[in-house]
C-alpha atoms as a PDB file:
ATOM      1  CA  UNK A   1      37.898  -0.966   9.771  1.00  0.00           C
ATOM      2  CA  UNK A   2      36.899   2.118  12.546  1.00  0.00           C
ATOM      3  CA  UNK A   3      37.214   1.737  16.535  1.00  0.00           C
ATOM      4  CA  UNK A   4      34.532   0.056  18.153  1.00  0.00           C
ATOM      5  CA  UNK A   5      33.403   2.167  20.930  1.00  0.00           C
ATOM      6  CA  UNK A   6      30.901   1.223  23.697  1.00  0.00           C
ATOM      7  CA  UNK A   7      26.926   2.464  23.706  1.00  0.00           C
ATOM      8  CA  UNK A   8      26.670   5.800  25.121  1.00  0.00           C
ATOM      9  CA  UNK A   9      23.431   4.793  26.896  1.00  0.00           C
ATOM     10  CA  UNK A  10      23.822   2.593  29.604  1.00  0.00           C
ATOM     11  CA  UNK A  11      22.041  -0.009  28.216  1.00  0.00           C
ATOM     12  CA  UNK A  12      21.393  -3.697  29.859  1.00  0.00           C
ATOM     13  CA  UNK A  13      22.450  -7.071  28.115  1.00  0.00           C
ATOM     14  CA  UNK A  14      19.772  -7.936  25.675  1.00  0.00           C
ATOM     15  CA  UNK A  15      17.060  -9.307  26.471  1.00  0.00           C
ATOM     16  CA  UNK A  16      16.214  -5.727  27.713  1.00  0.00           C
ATOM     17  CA  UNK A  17      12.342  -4.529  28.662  1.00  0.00           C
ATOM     18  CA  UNK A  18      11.046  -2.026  26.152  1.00  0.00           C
ATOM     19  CA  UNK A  19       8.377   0.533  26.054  1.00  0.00           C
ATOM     20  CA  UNK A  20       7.115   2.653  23.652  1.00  0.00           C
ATOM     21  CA  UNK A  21       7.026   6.599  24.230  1.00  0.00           C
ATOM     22  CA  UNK A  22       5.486   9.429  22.889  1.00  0.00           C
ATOM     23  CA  UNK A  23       7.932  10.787  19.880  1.00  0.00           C
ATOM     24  CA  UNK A  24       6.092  12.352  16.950  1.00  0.00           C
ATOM     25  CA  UNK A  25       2.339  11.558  15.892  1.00  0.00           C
ATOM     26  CA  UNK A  26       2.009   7.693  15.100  1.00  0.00           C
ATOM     27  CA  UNK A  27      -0.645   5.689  12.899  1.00  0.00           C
ATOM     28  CA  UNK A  28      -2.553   2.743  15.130  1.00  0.00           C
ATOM     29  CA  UNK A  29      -0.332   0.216  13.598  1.00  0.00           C
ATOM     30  CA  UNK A  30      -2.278  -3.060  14.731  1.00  0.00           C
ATOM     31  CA  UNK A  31      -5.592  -1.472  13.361  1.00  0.00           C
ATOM     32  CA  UNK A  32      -4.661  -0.445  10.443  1.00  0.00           C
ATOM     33  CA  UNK A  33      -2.839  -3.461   9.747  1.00  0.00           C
ATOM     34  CA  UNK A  34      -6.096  -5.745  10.152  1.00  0.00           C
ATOM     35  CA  UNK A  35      -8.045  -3.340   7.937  1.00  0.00           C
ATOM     36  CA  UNK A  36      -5.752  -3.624   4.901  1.00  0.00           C
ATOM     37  CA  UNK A  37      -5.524  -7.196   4.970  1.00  0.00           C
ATOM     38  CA  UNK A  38      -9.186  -7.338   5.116  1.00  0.00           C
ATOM     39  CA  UNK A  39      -9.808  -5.261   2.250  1.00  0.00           C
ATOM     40  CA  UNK A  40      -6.644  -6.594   0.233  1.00  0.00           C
ATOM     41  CA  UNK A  41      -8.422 -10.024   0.571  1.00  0.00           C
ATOM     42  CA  UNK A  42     -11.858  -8.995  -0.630  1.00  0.00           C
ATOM     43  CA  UNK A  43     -10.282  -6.875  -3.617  1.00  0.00           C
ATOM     44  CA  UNK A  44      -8.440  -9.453  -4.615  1.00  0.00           C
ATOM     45  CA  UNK A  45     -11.199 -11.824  -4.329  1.00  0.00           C
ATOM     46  CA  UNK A  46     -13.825  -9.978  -6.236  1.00  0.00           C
ATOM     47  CA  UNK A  47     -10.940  -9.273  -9.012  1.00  0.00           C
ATOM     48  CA  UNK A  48      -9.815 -12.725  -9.250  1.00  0.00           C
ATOM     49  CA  UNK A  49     -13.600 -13.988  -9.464  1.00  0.00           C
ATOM     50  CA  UNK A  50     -14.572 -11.398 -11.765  1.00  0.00           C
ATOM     51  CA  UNK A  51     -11.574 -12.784 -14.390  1.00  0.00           C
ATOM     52  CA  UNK A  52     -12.627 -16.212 -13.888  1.00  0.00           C
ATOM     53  CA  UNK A  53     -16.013 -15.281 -14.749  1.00  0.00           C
ATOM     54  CA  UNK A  54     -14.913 -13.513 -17.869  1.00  0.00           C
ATOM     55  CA  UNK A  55     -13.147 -16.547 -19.007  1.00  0.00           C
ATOM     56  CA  UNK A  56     -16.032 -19.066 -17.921  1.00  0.00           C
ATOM     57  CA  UNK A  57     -19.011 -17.446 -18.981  1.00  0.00           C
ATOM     58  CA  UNK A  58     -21.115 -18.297 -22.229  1.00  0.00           C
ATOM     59  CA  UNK A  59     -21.783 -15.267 -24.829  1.00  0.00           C
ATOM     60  CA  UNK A  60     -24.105 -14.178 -27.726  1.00  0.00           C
ATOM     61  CA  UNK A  61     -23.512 -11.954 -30.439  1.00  0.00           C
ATOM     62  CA  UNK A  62     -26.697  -9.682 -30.306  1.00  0.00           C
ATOM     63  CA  UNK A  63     -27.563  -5.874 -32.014  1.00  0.00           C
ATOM     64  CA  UNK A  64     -28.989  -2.629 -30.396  1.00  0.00           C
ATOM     65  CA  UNK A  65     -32.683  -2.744 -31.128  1.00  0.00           C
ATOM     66  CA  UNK A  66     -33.723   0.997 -29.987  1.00  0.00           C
ATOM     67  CA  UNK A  67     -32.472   3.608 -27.908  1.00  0.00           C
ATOM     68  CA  UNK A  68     -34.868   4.598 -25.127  1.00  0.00           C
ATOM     69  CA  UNK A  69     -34.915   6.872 -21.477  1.00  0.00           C
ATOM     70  CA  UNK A  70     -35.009   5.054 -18.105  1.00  0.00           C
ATOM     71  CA  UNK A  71     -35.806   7.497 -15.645  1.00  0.00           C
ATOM     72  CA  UNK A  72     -34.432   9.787 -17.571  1.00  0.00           C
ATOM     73  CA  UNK A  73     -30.996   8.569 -18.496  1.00  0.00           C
ATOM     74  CA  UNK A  74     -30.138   6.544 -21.838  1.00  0.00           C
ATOM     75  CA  UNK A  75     -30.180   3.356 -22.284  1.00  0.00           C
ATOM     76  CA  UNK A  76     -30.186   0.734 -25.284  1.00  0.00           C
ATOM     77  CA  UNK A  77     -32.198  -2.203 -25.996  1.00  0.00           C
ATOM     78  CA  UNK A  78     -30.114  -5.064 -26.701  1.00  0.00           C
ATOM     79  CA  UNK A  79     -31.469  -8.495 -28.538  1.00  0.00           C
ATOM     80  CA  UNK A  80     -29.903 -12.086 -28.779  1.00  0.00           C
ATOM     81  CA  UNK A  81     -30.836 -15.239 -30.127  1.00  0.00           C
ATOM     82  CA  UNK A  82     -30.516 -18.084 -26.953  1.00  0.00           C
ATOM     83  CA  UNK A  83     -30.948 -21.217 -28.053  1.00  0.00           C
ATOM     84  CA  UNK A  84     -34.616 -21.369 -29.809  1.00  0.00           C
ATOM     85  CA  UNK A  85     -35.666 -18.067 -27.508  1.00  0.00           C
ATOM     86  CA  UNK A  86     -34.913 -14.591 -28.537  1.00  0.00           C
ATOM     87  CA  UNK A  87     -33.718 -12.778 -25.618  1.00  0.00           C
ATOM     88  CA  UNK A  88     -33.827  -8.959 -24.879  1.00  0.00           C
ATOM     89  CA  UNK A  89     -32.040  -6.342 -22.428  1.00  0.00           C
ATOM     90  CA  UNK A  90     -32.019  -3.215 -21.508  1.00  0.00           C
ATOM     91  CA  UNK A  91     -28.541  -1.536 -20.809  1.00  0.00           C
ATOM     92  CA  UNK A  92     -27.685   1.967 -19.546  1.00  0.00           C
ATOM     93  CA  UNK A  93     -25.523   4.103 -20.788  1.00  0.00           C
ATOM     94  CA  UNK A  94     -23.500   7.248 -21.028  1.00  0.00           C
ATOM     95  CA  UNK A  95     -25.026   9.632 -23.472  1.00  0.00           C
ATOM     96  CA  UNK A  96     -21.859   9.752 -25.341  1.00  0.00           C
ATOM     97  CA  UNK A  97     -22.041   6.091 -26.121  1.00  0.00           C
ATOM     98  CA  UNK A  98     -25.789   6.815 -26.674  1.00  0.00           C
ATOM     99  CA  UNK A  99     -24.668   9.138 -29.652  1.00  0.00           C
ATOM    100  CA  UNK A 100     -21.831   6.739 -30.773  1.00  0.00           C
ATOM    101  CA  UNK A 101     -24.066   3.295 -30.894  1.00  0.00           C
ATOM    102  CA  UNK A 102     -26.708   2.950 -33.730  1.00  0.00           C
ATOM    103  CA  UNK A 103     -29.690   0.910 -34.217  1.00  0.00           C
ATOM    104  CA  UNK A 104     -28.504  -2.399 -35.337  1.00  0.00           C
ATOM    105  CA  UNK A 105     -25.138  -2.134 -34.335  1.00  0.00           C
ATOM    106  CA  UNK A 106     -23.695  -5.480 -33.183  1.00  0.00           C
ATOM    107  CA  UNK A 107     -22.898  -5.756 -29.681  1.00  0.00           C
ATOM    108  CA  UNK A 108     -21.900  -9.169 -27.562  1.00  0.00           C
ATOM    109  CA  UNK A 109     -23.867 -10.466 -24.760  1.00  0.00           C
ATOM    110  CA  UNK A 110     -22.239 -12.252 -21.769  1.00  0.00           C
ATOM    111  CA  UNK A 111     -24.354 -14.932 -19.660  1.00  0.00           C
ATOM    112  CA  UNK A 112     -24.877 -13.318 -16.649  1.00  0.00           C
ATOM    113  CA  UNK A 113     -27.706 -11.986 -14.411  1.00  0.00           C
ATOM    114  CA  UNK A 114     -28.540  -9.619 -15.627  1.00  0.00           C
ATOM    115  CA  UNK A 115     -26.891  -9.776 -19.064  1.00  0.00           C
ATOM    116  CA  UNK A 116     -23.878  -8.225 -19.344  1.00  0.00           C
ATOM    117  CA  UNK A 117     -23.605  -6.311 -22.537  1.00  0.00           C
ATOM    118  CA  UNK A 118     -20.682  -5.140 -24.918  1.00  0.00           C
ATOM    119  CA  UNK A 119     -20.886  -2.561 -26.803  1.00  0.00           C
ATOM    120  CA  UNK A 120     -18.731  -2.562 -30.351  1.00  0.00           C
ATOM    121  CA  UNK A 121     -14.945  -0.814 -29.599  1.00  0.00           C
ATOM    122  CA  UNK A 122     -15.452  -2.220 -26.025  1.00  0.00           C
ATOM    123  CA  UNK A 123     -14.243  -5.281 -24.176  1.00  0.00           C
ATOM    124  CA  UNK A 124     -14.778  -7.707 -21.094  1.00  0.00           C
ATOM    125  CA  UNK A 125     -11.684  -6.280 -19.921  1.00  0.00           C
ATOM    126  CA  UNK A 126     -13.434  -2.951 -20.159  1.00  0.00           C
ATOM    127  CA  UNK A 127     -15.266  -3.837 -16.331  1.00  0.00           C
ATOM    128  CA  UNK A 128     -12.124  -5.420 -14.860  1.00  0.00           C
ATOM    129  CA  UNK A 129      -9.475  -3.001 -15.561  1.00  0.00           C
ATOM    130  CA  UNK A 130     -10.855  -0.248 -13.117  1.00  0.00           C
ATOM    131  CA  UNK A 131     -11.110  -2.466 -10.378  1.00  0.00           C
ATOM    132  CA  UNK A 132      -7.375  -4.106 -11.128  1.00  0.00           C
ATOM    133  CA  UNK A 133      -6.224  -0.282 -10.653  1.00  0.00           C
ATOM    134  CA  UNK A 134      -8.122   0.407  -7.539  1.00  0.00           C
ATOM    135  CA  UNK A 135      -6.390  -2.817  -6.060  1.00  0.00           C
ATOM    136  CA  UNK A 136      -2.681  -1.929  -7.069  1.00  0.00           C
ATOM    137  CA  UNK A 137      -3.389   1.599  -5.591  1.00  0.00           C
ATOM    138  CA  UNK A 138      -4.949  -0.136  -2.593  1.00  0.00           C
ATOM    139  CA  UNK A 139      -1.633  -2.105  -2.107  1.00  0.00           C
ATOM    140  CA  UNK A 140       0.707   1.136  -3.098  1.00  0.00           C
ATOM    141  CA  UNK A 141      -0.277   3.455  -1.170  1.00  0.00           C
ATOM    142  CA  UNK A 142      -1.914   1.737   1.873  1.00  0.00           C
ATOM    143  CA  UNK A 143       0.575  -0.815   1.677  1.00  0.00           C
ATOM    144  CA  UNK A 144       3.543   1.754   2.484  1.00  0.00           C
ATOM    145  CA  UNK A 145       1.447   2.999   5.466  1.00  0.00           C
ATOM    146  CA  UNK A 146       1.004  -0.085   6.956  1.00  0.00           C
ATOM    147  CA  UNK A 147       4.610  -1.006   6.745  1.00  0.00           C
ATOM    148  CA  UNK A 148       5.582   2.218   8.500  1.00  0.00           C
ATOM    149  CA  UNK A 149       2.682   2.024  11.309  1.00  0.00           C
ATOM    150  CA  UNK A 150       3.143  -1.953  12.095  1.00  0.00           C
ATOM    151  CA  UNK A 151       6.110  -3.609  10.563  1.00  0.00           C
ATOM    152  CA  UNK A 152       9.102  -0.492  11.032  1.00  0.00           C
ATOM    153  CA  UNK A 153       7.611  -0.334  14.944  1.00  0.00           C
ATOM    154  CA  UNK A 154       7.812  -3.730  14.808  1.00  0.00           C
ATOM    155  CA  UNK A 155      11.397  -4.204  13.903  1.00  0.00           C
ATOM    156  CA  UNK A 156      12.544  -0.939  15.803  1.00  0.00           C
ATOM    157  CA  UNK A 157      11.371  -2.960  19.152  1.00  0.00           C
ATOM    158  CA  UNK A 158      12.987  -6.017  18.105  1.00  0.00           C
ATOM    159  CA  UNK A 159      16.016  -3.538  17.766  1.00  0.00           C
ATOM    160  CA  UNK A 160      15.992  -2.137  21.572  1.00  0.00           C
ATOM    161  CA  UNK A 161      15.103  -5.621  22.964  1.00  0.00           C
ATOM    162  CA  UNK A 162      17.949  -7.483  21.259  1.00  0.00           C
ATOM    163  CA  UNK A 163      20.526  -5.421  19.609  1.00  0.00           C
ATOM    164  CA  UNK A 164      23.450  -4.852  20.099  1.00  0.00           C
ATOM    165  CA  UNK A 165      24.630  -1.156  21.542  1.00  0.00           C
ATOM    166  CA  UNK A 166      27.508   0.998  20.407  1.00  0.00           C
ATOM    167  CA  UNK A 167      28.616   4.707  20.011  1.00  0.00           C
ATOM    168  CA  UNK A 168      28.014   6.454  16.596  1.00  0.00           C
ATOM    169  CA  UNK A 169      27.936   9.889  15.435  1.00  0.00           C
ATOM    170  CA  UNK A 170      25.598  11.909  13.453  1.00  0.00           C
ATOM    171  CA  UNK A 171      26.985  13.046  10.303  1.00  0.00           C
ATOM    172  CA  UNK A 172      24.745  15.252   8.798  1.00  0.00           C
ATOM    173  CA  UNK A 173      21.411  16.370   9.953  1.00  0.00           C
ATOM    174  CA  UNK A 174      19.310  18.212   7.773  1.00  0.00           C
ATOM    175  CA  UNK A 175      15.395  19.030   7.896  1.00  0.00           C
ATOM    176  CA  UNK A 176      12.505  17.821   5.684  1.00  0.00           C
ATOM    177  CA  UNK A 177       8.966  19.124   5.249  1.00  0.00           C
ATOM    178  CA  UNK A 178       6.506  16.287   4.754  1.00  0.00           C
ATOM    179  CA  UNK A 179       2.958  18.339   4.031  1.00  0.00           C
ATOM    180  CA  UNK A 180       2.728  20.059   7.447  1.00  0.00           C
ATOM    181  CA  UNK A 181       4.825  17.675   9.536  1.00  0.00           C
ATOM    182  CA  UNK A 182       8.758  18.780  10.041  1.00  0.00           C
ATOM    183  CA  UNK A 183      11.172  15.973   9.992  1.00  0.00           C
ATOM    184  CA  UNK A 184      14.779  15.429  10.542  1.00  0.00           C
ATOM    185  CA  UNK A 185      16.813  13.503   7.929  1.00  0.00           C
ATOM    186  CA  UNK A 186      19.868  11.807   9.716  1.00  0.00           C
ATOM    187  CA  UNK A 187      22.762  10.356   8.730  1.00  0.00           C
ATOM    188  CA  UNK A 188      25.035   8.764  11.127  1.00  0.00           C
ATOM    189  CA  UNK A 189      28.298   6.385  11.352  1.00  0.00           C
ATOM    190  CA  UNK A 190      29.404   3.793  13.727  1.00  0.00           C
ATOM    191  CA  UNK A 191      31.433   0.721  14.268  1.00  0.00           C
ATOM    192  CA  UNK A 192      30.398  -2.671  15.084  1.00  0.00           C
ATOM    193  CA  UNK A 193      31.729  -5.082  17.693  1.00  0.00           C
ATOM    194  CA  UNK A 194      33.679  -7.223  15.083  1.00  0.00           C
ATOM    195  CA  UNK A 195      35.478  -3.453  14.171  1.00  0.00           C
ATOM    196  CA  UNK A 196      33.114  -3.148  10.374  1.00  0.00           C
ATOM    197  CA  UNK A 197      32.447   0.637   9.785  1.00  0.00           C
ATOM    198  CA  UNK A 198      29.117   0.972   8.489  1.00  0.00           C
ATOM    199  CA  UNK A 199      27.333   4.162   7.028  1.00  0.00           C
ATOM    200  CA  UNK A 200      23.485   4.720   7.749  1.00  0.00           C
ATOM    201  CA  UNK A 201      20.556   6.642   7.418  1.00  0.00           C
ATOM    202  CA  UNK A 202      16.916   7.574   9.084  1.00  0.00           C
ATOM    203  CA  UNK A 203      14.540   9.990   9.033  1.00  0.00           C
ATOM    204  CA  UNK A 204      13.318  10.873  12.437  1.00  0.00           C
ATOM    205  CA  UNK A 205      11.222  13.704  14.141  1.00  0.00           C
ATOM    206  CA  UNK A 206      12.734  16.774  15.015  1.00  0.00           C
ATOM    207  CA  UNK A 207      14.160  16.295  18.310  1.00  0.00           C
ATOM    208  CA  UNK A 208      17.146  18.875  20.174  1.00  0.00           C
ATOM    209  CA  UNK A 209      20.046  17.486  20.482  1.00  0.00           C
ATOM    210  CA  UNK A 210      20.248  15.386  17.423  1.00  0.00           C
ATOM    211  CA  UNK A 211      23.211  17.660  15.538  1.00  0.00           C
ATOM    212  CA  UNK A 212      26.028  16.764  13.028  1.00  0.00           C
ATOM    213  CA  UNK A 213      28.632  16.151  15.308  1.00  0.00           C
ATOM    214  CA  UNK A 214      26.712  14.588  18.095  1.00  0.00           C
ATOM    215  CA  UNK A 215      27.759  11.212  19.436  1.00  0.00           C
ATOM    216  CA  UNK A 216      24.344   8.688  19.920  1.00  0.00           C
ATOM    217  CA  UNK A 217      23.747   5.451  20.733  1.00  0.00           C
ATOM    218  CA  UNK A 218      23.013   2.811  17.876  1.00  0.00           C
ATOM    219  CA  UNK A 219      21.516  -0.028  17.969  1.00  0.00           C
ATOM    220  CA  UNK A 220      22.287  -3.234  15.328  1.00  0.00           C
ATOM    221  CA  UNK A 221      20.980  -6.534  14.160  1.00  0.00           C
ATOM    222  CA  UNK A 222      22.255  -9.913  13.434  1.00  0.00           C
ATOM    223  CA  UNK A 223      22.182  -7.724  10.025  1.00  0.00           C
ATOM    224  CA  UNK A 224      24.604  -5.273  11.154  1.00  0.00           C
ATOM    225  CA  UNK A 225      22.957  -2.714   8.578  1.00  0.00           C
ATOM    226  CA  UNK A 226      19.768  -2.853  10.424  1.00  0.00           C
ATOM    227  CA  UNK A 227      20.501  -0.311  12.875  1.00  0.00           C
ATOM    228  CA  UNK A 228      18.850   2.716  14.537  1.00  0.00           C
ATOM    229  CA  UNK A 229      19.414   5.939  16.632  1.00  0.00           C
ATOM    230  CA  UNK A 230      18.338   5.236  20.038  1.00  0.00           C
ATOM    231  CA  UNK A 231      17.337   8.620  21.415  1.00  0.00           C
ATOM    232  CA  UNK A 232      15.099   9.224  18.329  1.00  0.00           C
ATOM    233  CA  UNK A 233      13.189   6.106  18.082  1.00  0.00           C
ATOM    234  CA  UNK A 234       9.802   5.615  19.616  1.00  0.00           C
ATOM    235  CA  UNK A 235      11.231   2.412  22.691  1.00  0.00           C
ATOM    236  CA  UNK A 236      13.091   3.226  25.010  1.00  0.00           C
ATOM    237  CA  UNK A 237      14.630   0.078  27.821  1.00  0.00           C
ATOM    238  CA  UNK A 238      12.067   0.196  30.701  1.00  0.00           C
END
């Protein structure tokens, strides 16, 4: 158990007033929120669509009838026997599966429109895969930037409005390089009203002042290890 100490800021009783201000380059948060939402929901409605189709849909085993140009790229000219009708295609492709895919080779036919063709080696999965990647990249990497830009700001405000305020002290203070953008990676101790010693850490921008050694104001959750540096966050008590 350490010493509880009071905030070094002279902060009001929560609920305080908060404003953001101007510390490092932000995202647009609310924006980019909206966007990735948006587009989440469409990828994941074409993807799931596009499996139930795969599952759904009727298919014919066919064969390559002839290999011809259409404006000047390859294609192959696919038959299938539909009911009493025979049934033909054409279907472009690469000129390495040109090479690969002879005259008569067997290929399946799924009931689309226009036919979707299948060439031997291949499978439905074959058209769904690329778009399953684009969507877990999608959610990765956009994902990440929303939760910084919206839901950290978010939770940082919640902090200042309604946390509670102590002294802490920065431990160690060391800086990163992220691309072009210079960072400071803190991390800082303090103890909590009911005396529980609790070890953090937050990467911040460079700002003077912020030294090992230096005693700051933190501010903690109903989670006690939800905390945060008050001079180096981007709301300050209005």
């Amino acid at each position: 158990m350490g010493a509880y100490s009071p905030c070094m800021a002279a902060l009001p009783a929560p609920p305080r007033r908060v404003h953001r201000r101007s510390i490092g380059a932000r995202l647009p948060g609310v924006p980019l929120a909206i966007a990735f939402v948006v587009v989440t929901g469409l990828l994941a409605f074409r993807l799931v669509s596009s499996i139930q189709v795969m599952h759904g849909v009727a298919s014919w085993s066919g064969k390559v009838e002839s290999h011809v140009q259409i404006n000047g790229k390859p294609a192959l000219i696919c038959s299938w026997q539909q009911g009493d009708a025979v049934r033909s295609t054409s279907w472009p492709v690469s000129p390495r599966e040109s090479k690969a895919v002879a005259d008569g080779a067997p290929v399946q036919v799924v009931g689309l429109e226009p036919p979707l063709v299948v060439l031997p080696g291949h499978s439905l999965w074959n058209r769904i895969w690329p778009l399953a990647i684009i969507t877990v990249l999608w959610v990765t990497l956009v994902g990440s930037l929303v939760y910084h830009a919206a839901l950290v700001p978010s939770m940082h405000r919640r902090l200042v409005q309604r946390g509670e305020a102590v002294t802490g002290e920065i431990v160690t203070a060391r800086r990163v390089r992220i691309g072009r953008q210079e960072s400071l990676q803190l991390s800082y101790r303090y103890t909590t009203r009911q005396g529980q010693s609790i070890d953090a850490s937050v990467q911040v921008p460079e700002l003077p002042g912020l030294n090992a050694g230096q005693k700051v104001t933190v501010l903690y959750g109903s989670n006690a290890r939800r905390s945060l540096i008050y001079e180096a966050c981007e709301f300050e008590v209005s």
